[in-house]
N, C-alpha and C. Protein backbone atom coordinates (compact mmCIF):
# COMPACT_ATOMS: atom_id res chain seq x y z
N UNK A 1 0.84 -1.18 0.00
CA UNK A 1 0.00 0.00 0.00
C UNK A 1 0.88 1.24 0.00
N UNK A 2 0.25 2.08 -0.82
CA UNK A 2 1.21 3.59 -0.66
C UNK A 2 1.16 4.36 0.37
N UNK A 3 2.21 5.24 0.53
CA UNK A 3 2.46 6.21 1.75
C UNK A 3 2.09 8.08 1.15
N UNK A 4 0.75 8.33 1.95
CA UNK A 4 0.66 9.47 0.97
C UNK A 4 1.14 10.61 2.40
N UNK A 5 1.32 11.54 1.65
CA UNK A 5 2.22 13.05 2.66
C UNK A 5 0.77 14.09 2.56
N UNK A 6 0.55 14.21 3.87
CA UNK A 6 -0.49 15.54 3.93
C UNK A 6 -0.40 16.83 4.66
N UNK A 7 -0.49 17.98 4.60
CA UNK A 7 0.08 18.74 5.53
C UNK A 7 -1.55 19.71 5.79
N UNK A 8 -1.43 20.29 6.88
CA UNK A 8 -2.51 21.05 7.16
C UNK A 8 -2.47 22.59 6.67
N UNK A 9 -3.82 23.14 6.49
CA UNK A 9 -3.44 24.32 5.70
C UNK A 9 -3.44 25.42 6.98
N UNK A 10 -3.82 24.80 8.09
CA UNK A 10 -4.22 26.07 8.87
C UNK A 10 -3.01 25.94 9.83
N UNK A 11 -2.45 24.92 10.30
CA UNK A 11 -1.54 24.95 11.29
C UNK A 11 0.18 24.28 10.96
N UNK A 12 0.07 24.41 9.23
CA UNK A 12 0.90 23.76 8.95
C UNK A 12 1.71 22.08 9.10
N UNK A 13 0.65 21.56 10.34
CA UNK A 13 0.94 20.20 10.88
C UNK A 13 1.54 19.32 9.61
N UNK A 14 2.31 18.56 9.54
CA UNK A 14 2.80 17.38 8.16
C UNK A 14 2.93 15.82 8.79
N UNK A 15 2.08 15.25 7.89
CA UNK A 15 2.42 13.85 8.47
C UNK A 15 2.54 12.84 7.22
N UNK A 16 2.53 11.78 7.03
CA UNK A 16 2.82 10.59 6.36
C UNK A 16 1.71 9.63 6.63
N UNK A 17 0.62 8.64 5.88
CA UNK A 17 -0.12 7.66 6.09
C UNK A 17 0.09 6.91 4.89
N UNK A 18 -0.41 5.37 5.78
CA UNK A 18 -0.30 4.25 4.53
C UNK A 18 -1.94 3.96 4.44
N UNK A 19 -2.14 4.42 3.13
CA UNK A 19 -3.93 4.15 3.10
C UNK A 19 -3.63 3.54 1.30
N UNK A 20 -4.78 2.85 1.32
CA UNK A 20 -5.02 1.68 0.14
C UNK A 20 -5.37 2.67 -0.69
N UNK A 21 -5.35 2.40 -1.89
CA UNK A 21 -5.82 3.32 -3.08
C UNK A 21 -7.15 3.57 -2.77
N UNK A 22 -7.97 2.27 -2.35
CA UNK A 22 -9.28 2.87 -2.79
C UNK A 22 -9.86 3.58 -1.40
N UNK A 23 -9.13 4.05 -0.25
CA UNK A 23 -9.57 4.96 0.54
C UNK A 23 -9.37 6.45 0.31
N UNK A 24 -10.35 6.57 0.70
CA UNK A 24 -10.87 8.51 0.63
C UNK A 24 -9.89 9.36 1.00
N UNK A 25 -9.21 10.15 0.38
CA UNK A 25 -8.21 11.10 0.99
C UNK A 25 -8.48 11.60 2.49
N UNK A 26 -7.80 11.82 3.50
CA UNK A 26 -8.23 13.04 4.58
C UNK A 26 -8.18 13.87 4.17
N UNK A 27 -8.96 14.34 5.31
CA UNK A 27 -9.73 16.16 4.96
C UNK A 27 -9.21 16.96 5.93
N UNK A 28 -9.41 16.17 7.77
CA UNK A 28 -9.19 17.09 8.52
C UNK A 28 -8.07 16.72 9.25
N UNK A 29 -7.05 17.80 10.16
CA UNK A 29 -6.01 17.65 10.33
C UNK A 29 -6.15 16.79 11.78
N UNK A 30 -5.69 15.68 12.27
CA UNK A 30 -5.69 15.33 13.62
C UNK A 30 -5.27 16.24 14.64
N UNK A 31 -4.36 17.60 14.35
CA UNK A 31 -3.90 17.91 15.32
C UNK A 31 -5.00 19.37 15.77
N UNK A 32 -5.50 20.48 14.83
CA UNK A 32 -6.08 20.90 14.83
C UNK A 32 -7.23 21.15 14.33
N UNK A 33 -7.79 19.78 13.69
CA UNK A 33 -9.56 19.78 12.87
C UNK A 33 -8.94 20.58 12.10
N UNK A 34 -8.26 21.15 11.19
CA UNK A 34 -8.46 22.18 10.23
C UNK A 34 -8.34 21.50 8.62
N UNK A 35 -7.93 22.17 7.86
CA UNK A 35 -8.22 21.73 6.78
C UNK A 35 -6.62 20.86 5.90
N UNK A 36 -6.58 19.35 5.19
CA UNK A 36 -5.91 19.01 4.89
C UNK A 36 -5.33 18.53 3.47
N UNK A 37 -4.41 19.13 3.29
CA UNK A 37 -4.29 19.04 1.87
C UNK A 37 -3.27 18.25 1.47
N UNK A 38 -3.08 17.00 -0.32
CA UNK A 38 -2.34 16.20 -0.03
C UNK A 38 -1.54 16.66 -0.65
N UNK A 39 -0.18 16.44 -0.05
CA UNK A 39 1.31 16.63 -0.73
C UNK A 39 1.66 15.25 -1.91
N UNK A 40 2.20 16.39 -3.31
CA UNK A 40 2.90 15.28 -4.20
C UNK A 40 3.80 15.20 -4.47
N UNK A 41 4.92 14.04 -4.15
CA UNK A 41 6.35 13.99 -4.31
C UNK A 41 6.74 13.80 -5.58
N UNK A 42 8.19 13.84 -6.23
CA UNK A 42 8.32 13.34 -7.26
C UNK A 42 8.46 11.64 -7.11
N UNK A 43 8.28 10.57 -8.04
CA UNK A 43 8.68 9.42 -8.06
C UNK A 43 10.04 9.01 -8.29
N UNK A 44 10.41 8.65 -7.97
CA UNK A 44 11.41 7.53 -8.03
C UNK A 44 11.40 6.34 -9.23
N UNK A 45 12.22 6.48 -10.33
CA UNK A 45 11.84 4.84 -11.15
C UNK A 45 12.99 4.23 -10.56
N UNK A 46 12.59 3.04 -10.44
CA UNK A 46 13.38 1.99 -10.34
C UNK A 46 13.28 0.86 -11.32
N UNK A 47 14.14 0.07 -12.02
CA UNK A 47 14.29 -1.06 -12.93
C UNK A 47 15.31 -1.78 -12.16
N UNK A 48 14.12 -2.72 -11.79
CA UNK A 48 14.64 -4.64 -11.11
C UNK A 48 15.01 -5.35 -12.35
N UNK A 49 15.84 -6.06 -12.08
CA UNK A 49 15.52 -7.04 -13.23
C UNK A 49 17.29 -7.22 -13.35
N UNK A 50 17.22 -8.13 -14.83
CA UNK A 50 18.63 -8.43 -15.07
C UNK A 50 19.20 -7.13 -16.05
N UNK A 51 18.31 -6.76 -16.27
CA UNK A 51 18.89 -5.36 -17.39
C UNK A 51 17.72 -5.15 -18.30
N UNK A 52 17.55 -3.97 -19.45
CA UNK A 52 17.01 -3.79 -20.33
C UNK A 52 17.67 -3.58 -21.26
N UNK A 53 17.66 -4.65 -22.67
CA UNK A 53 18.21 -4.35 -23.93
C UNK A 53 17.57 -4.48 -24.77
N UNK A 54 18.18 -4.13 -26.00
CA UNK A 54 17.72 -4.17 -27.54
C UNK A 54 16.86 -5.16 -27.29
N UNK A 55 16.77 -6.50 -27.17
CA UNK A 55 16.27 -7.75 -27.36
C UNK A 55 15.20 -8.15 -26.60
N UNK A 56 14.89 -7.40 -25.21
CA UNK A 56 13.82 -7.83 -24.28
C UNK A 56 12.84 -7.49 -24.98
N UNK A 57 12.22 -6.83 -26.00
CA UNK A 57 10.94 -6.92 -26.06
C UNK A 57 10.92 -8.13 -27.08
N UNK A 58 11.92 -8.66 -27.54
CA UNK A 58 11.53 -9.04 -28.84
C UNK A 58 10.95 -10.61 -28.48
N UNK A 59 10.40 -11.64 -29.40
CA UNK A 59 10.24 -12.90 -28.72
C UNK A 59 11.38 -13.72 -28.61
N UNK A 60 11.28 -14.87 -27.63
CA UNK A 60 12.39 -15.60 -27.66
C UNK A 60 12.60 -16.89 -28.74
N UNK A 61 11.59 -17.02 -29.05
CA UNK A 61 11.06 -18.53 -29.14
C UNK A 61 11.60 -18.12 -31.25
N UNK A 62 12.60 -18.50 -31.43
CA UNK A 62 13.18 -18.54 -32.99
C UNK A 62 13.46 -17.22 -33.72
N UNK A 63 13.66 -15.94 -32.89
CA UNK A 63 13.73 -14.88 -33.46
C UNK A 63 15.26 -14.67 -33.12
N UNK A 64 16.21 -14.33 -33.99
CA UNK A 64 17.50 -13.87 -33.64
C UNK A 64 17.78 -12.77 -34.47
N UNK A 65 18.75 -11.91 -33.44
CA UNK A 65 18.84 -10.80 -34.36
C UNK A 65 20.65 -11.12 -34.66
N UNK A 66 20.67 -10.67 -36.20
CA UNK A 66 21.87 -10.86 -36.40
C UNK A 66 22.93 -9.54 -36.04
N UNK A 67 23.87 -9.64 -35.87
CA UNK A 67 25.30 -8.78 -35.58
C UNK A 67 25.03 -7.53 -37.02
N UNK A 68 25.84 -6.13 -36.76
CA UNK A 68 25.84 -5.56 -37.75
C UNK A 68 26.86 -6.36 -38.60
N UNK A 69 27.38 -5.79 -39.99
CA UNK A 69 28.24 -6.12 -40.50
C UNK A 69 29.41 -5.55 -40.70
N UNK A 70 30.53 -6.08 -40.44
CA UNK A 70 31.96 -5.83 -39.60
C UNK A 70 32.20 -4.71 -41.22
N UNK A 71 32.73 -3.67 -40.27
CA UNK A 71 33.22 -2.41 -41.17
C UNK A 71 34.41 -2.84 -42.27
N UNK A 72 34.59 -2.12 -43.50
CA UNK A 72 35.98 -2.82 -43.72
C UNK A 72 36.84 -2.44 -43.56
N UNK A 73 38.44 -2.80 -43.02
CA UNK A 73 39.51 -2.30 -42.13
C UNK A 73 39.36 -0.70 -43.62
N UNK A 74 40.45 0.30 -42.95
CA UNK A 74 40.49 1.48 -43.58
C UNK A 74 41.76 1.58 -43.77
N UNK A 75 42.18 1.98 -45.52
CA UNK A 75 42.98 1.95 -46.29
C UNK A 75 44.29 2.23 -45.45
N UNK A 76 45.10 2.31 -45.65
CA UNK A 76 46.36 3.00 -44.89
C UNK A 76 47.08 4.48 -45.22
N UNK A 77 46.85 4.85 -44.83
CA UNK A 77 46.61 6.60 -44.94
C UNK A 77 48.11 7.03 -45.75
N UNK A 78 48.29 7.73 -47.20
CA UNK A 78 49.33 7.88 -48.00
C UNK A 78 50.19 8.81 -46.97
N UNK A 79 51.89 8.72 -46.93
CA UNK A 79 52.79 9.05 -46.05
C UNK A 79 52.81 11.30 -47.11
N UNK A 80 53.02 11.66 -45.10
CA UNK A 80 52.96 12.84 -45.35
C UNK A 80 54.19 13.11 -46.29
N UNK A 81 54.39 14.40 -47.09
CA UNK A 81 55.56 14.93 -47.91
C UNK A 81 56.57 15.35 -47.00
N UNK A 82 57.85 14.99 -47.32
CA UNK A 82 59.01 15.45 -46.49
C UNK A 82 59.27 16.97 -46.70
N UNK A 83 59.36 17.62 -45.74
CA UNK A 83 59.14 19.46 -45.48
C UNK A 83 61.00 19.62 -46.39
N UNK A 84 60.59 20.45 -47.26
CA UNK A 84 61.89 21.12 -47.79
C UNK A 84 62.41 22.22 -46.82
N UNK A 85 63.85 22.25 -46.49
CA UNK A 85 64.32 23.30 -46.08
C UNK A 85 64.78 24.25 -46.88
C-alpha cells in the first residue's frame, strides 16, 4: 500500500499515512480539525531485473537478431611529404 504526505493548511501540521488506493483522501487535520491538503512527491523509477536491452521486447522462441556487418579495415593513410628546407 502507498504512503501518501499531507500537511494542514491552517496549522501547517505534516504527516505521512499508509492508506489503500481505494480509501478517501483526509480532509481534517488530527492535530487541529483544520483543513488538509495532499502533498505530491516526485517518483522515483526503479528497474529490477537483469537489465534492459535491444532484445527484451523481442520474442524468444526462434527470433535472432543478427550482428551488424563488420566495417571494412580502412585503407592505410598515403605518407605525409618530407618538409623542404
Amino acid at each position: 500500500m502507498p504512503t501518501y504526505a499531507y500537511a494542514c493548511k491552517d496549522c501547517s501540521h505534516a504527516f505521512e499515512i499508509v492508506q489503500s488506493f481505494t480509501d478517501n483522501s483526509l480532509t481534517s487535520c488530527p492535530e487541529c480539525e483544520g483543513t488538509l491538503r495532499k502533498k505530491f512527491n516526485s517518483v522515483g523509477v526503479v528497474f529490477k531485473g537483469s537489465g534492459f536491452y535491444r532484445t527484451d521486447s523481442r520474442d524468444a522462441k526462434g527470433s535472432t537478431v543478427s550482428p551488424a556487418p563488420a566495417a571494412a579495415p580502412a585503407a592505410p593513410a598515403a605518407p605525409a611529404p618530407a618538409a623542404a628546407n
